[in-house]
PDB file of N, CA and C in Angstrom:
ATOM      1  N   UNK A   1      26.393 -38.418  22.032  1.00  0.00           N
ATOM      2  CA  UNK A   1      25.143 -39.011  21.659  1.00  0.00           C
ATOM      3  C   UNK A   1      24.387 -38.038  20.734  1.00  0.00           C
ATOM      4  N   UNK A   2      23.636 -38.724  19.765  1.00  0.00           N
ATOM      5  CA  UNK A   2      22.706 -37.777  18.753  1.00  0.00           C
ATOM      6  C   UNK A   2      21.819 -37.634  19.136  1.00  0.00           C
ATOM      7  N   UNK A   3      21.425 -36.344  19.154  1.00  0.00           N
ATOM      8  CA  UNK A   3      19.852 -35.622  19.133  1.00  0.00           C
ATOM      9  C   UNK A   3      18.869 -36.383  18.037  1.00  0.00           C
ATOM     10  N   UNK A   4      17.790 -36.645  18.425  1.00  0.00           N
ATOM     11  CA  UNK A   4      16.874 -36.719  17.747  1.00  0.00           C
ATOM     12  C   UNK A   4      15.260 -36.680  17.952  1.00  0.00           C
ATOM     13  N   UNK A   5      14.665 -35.819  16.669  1.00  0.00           N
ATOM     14  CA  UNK A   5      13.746 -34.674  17.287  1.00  0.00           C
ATOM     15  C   UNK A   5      12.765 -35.196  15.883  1.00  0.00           C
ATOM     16  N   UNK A   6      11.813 -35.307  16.073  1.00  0.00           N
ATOM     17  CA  UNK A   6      11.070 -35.501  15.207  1.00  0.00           C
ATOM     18  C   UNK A   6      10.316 -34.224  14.339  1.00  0.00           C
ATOM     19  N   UNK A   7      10.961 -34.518  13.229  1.00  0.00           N
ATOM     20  CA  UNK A   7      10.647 -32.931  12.384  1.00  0.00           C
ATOM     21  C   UNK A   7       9.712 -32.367  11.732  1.00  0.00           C
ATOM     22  N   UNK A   8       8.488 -32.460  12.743  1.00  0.00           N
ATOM     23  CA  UNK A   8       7.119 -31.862  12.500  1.00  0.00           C
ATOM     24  C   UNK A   8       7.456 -30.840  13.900  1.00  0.00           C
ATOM     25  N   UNK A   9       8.199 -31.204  14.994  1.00  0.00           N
ATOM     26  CA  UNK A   9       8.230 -30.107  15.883  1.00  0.00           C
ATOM     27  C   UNK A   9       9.214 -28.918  15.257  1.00  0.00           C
ATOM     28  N   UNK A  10      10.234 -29.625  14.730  1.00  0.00           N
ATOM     29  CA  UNK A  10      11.023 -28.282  14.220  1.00  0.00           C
ATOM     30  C   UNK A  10      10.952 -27.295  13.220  1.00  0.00           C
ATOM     31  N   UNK A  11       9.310 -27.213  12.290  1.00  0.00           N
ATOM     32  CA  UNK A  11       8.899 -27.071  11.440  1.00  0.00           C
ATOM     33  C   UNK A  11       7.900 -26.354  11.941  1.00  0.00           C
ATOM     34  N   UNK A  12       6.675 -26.939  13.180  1.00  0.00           N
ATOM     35  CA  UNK A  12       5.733 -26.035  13.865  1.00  0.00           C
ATOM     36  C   UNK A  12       6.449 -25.031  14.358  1.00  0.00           C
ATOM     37  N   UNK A  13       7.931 -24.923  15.526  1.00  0.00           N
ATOM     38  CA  UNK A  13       8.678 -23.686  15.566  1.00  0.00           C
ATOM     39  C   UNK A  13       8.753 -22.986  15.063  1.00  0.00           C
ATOM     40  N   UNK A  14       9.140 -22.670  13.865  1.00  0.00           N
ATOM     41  CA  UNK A  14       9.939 -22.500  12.775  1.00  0.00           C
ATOM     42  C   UNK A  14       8.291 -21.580  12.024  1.00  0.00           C
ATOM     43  N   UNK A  15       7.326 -22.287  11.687  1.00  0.00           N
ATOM     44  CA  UNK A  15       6.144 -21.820  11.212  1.00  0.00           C
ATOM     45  C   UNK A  15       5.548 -20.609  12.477  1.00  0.00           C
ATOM     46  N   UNK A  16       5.650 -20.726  13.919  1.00  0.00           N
ATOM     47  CA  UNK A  16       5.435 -20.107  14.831  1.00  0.00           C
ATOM     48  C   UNK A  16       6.204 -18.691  14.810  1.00  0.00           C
ATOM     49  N   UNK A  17       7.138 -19.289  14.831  1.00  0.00           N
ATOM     50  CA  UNK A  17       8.626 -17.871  14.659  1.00  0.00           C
ATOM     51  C   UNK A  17       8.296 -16.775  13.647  1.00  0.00           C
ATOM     52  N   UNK A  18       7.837 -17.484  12.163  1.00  0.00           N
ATOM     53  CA  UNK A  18       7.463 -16.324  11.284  1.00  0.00           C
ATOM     54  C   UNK A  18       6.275 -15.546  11.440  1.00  0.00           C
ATOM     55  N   UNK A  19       5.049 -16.092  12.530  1.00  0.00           N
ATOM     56  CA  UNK A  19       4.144 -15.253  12.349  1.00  0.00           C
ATOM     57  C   UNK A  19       3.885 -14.261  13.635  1.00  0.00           C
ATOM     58  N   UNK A  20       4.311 -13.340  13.244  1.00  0.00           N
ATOM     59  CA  UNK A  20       4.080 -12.028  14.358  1.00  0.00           C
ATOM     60  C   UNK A  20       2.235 -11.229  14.470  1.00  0.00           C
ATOM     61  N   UNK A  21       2.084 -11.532  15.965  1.00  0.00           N
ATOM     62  CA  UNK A  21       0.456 -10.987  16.321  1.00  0.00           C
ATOM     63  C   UNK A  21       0.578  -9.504  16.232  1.00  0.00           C
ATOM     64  N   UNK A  22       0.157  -8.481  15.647  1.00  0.00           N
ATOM     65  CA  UNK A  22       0.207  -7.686  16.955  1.00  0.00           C
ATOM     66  C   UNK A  22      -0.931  -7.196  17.249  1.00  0.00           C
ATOM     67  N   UNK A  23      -0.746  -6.711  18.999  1.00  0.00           N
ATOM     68  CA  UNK A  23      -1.849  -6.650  19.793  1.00  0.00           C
ATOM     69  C   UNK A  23      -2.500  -5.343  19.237  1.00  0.00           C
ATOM     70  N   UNK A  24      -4.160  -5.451  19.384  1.00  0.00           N
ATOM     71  CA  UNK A  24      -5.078  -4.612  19.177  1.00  0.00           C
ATOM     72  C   UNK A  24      -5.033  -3.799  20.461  1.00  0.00           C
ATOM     73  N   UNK A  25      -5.365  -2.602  20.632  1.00  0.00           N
ATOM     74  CA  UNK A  25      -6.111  -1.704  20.719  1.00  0.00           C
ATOM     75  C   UNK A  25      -7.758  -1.561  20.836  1.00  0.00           C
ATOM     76  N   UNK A  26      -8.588  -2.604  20.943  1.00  0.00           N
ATOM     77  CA  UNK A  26      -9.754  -2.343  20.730  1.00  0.00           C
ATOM     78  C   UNK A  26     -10.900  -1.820  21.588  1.00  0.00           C
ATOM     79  N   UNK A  27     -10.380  -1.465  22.609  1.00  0.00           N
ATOM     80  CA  UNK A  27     -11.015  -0.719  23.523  1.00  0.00           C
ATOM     81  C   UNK A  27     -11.938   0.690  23.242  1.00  0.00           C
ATOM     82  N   UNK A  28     -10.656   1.778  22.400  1.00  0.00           N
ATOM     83  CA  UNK A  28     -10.305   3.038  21.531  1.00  0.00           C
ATOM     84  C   UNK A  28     -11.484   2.421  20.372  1.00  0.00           C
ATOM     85  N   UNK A  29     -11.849   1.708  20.269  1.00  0.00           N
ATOM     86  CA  UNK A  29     -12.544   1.801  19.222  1.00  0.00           C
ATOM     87  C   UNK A  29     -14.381   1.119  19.371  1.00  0.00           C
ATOM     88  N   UNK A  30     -14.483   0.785  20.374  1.00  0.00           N
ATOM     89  CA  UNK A  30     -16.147   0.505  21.008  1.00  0.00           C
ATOM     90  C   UNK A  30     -16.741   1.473  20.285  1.00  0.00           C
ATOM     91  N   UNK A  31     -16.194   3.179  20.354  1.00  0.00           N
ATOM     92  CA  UNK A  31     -17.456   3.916  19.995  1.00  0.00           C
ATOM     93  C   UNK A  31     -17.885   4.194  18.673  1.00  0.00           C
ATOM     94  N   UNK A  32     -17.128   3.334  17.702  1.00  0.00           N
ATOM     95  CA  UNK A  32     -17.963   3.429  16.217  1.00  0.00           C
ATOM     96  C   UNK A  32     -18.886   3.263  15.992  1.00  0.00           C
ATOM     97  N   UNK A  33     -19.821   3.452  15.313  1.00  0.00           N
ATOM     98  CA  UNK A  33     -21.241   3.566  14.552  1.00  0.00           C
ATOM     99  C   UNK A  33     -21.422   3.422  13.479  1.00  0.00           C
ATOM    100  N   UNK A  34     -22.261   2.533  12.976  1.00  0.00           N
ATOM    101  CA  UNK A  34     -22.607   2.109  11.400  1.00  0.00           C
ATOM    102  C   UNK A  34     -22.795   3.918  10.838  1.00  0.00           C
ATOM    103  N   UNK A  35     -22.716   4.975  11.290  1.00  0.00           N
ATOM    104  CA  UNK A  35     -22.459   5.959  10.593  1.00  0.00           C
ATOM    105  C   UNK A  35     -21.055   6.609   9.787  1.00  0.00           C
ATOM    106  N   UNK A  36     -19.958   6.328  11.221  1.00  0.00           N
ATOM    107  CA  UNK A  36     -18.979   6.514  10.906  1.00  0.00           C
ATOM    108  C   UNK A  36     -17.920   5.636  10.609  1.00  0.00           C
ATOM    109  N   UNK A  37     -18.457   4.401  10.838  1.00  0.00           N
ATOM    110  CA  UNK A  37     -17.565   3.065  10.331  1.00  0.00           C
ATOM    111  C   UNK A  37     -16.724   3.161   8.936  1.00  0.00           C
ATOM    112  N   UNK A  38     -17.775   3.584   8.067  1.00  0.00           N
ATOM    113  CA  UNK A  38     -16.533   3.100   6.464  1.00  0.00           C
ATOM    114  C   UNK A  38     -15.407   4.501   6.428  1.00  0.00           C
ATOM    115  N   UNK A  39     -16.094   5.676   6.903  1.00  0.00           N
ATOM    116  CA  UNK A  39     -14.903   6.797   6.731  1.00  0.00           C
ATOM    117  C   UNK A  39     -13.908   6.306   7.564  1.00  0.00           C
ATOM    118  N   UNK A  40     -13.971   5.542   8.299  1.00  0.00           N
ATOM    119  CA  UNK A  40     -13.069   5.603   9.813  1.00  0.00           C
ATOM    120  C   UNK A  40     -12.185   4.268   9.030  1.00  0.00           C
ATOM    121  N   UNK A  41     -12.516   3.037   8.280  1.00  0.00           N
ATOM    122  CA  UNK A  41     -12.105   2.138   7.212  1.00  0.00           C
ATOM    123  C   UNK A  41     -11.473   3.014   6.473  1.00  0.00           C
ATOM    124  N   UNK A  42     -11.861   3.751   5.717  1.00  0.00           N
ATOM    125  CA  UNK A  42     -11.440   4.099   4.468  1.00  0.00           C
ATOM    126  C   UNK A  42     -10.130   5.051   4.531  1.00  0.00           C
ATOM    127  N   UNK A  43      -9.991   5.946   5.738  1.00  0.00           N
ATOM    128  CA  UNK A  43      -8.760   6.516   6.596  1.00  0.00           C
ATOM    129  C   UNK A  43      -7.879   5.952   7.104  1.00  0.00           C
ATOM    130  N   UNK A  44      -7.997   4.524   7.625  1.00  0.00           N
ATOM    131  CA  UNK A  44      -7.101   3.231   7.916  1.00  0.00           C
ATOM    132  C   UNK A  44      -6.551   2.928   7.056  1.00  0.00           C
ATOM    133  N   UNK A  45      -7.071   2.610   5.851  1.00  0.00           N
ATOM    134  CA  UNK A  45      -6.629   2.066   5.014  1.00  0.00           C
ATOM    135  C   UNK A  45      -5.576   2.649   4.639  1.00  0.00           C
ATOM    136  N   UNK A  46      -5.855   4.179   3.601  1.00  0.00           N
ATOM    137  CA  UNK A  46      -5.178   4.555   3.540  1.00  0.00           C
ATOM    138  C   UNK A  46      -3.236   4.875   4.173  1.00  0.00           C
ATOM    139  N   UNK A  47      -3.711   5.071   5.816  1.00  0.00           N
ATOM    140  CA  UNK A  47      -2.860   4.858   6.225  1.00  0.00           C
ATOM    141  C   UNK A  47      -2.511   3.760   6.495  1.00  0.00           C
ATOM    142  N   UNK A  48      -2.708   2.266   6.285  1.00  0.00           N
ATOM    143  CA  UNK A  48      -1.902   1.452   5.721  1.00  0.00           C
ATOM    144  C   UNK A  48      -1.158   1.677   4.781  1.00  0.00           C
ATOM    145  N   UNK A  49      -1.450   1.598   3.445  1.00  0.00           N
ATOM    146  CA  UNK A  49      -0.939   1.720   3.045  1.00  0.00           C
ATOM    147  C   UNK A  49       0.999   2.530   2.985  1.00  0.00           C
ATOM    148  N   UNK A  50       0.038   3.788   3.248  1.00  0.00           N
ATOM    149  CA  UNK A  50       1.136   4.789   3.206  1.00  0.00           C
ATOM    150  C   UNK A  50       2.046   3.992   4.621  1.00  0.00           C
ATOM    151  N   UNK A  51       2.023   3.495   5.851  1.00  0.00           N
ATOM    152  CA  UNK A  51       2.948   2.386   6.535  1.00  0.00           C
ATOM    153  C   UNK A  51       3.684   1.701   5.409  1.00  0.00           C
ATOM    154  N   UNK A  52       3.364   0.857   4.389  1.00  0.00           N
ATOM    155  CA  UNK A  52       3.575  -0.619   3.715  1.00  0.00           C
ATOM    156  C   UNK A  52       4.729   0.537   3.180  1.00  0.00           C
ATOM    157  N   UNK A  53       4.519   1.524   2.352  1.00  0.00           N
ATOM    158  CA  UNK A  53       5.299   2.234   1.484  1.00  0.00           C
ATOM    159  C   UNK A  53       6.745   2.967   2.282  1.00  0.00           C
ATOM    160  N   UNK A  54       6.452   3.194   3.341  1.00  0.00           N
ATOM    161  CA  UNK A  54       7.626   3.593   4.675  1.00  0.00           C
ATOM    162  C   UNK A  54       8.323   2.347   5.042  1.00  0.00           C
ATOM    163  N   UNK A  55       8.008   1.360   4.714  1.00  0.00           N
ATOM    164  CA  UNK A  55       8.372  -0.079   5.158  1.00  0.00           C
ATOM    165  C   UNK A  55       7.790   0.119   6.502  1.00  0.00           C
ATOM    166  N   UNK A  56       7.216   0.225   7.305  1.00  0.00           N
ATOM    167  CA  UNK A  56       6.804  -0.295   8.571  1.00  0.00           C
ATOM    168  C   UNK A  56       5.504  -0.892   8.798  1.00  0.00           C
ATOM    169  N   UNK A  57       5.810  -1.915   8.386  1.00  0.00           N
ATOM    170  CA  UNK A  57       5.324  -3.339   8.152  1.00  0.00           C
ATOM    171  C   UNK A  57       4.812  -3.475   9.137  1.00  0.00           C
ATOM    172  N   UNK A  58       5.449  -3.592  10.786  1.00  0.00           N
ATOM    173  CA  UNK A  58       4.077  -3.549  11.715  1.00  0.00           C
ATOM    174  C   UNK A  58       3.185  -2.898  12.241  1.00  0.00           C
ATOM    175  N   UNK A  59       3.487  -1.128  11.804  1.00  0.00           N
ATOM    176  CA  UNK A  59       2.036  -0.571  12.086  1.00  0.00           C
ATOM    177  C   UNK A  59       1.459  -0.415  10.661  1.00  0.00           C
ATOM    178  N   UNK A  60       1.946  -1.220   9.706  1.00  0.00           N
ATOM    179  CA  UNK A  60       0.710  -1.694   8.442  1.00  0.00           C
ATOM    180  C   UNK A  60      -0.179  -3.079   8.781  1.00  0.00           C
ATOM    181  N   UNK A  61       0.689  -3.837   9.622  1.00  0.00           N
ATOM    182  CA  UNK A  61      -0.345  -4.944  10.091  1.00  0.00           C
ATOM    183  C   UNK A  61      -0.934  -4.518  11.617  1.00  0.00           C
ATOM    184  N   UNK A  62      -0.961  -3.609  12.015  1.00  0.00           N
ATOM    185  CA  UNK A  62      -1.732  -3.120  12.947  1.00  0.00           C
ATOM    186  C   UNK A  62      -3.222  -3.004  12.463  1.00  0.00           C
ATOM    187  N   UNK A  63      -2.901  -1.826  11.696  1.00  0.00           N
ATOM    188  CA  UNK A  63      -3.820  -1.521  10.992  1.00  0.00           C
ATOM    189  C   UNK A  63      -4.435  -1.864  10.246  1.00  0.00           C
ATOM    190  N   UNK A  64      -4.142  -3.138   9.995  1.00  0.00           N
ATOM    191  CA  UNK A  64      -5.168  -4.340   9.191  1.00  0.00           C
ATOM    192  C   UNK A  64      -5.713  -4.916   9.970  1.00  0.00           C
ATOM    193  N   UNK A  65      -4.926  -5.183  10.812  1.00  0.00           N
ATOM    194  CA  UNK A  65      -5.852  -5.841  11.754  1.00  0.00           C
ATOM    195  C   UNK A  65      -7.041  -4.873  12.230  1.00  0.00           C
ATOM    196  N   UNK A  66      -7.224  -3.765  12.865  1.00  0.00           N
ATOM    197  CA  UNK A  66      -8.015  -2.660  13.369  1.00  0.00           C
ATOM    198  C   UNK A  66      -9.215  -2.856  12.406  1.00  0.00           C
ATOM    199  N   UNK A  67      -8.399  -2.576  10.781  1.00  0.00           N
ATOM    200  CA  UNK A  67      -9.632  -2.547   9.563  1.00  0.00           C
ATOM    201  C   UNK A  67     -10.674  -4.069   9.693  1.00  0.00           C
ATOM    202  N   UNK A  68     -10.103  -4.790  10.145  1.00  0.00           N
ATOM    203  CA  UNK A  68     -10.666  -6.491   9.967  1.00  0.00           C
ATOM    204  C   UNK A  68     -11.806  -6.027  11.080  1.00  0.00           C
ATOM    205  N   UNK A  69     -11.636  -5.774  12.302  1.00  0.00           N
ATOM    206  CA  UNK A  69     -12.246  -5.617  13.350  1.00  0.00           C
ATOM    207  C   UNK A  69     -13.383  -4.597  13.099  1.00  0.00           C
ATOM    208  N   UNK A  70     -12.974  -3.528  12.496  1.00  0.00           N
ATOM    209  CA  UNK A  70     -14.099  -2.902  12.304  1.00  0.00           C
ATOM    210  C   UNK A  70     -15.057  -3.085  10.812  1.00  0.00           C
ATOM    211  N   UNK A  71     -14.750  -3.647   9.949  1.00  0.00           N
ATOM    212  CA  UNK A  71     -15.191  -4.471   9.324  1.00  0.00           C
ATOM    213  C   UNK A  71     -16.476  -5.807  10.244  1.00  0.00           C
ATOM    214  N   UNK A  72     -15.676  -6.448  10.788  1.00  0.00           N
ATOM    215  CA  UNK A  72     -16.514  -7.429  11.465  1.00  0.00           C
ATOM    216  C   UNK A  72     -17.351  -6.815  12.322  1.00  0.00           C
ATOM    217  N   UNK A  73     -17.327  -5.758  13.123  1.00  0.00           N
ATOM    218  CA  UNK A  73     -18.188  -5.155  13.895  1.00  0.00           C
ATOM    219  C   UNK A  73     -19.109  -4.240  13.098  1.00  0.00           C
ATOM    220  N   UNK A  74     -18.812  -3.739  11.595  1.00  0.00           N
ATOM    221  CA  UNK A  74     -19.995  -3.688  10.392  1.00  0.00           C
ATOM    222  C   UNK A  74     -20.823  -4.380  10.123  1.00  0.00           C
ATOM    223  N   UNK A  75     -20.903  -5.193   9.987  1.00  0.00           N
ATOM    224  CA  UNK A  75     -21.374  -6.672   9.568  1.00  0.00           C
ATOM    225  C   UNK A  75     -22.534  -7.040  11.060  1.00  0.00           C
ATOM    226  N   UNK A  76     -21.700  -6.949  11.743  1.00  0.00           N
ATOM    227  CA  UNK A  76     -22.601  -7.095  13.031  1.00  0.00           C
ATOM    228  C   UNK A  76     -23.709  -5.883  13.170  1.00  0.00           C
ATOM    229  N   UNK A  77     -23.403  -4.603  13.254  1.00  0.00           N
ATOM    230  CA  UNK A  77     -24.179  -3.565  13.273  1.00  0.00           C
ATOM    231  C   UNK A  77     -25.491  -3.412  12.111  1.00  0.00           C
ATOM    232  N   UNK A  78     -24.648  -4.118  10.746  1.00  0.00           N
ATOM    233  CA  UNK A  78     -25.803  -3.771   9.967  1.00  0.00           C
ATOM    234  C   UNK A  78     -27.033  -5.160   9.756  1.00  0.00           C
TER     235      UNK A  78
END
């Protein structure tokens, strides 16, 4: 007998499969301050980067993510 699967589910899989979370850390980071926020950005970054260039792609999206967060908790502070 044939399978049959309607192919918006095998496509949401499939869209699911490619996108990898990874988990924050954000605990380690409560104690920033609109003082030291952009140096503490601007040192992330960097080391993103320098990740992307090693190929390790997930502690470069770590660390985007971290930058997003403290970004958004800028925004809030100021």
């Amino acid at each position: 007998m044939t399978i049959v699967k309607p192919i918006e589910s095998t496509l949401i899989t499939a869209s699911e499969a490619d996108y990898f979370k990874v988990p924050l850390e954000l605990d380690e980071m409560e104690e920033y301050t609109a003082a030291n926020i952009e140096a503490t950005i601007t040192r992330l970054e960097a080391e993103m980067r320098a990740a992307a260039k090693r190929f390790e792609f997930e502690k470069a999206a770590e660390l985007r993510d971290r930058i997003k967060y403290l970004r958004e908790r800028e925004l809030q502070l100021a």
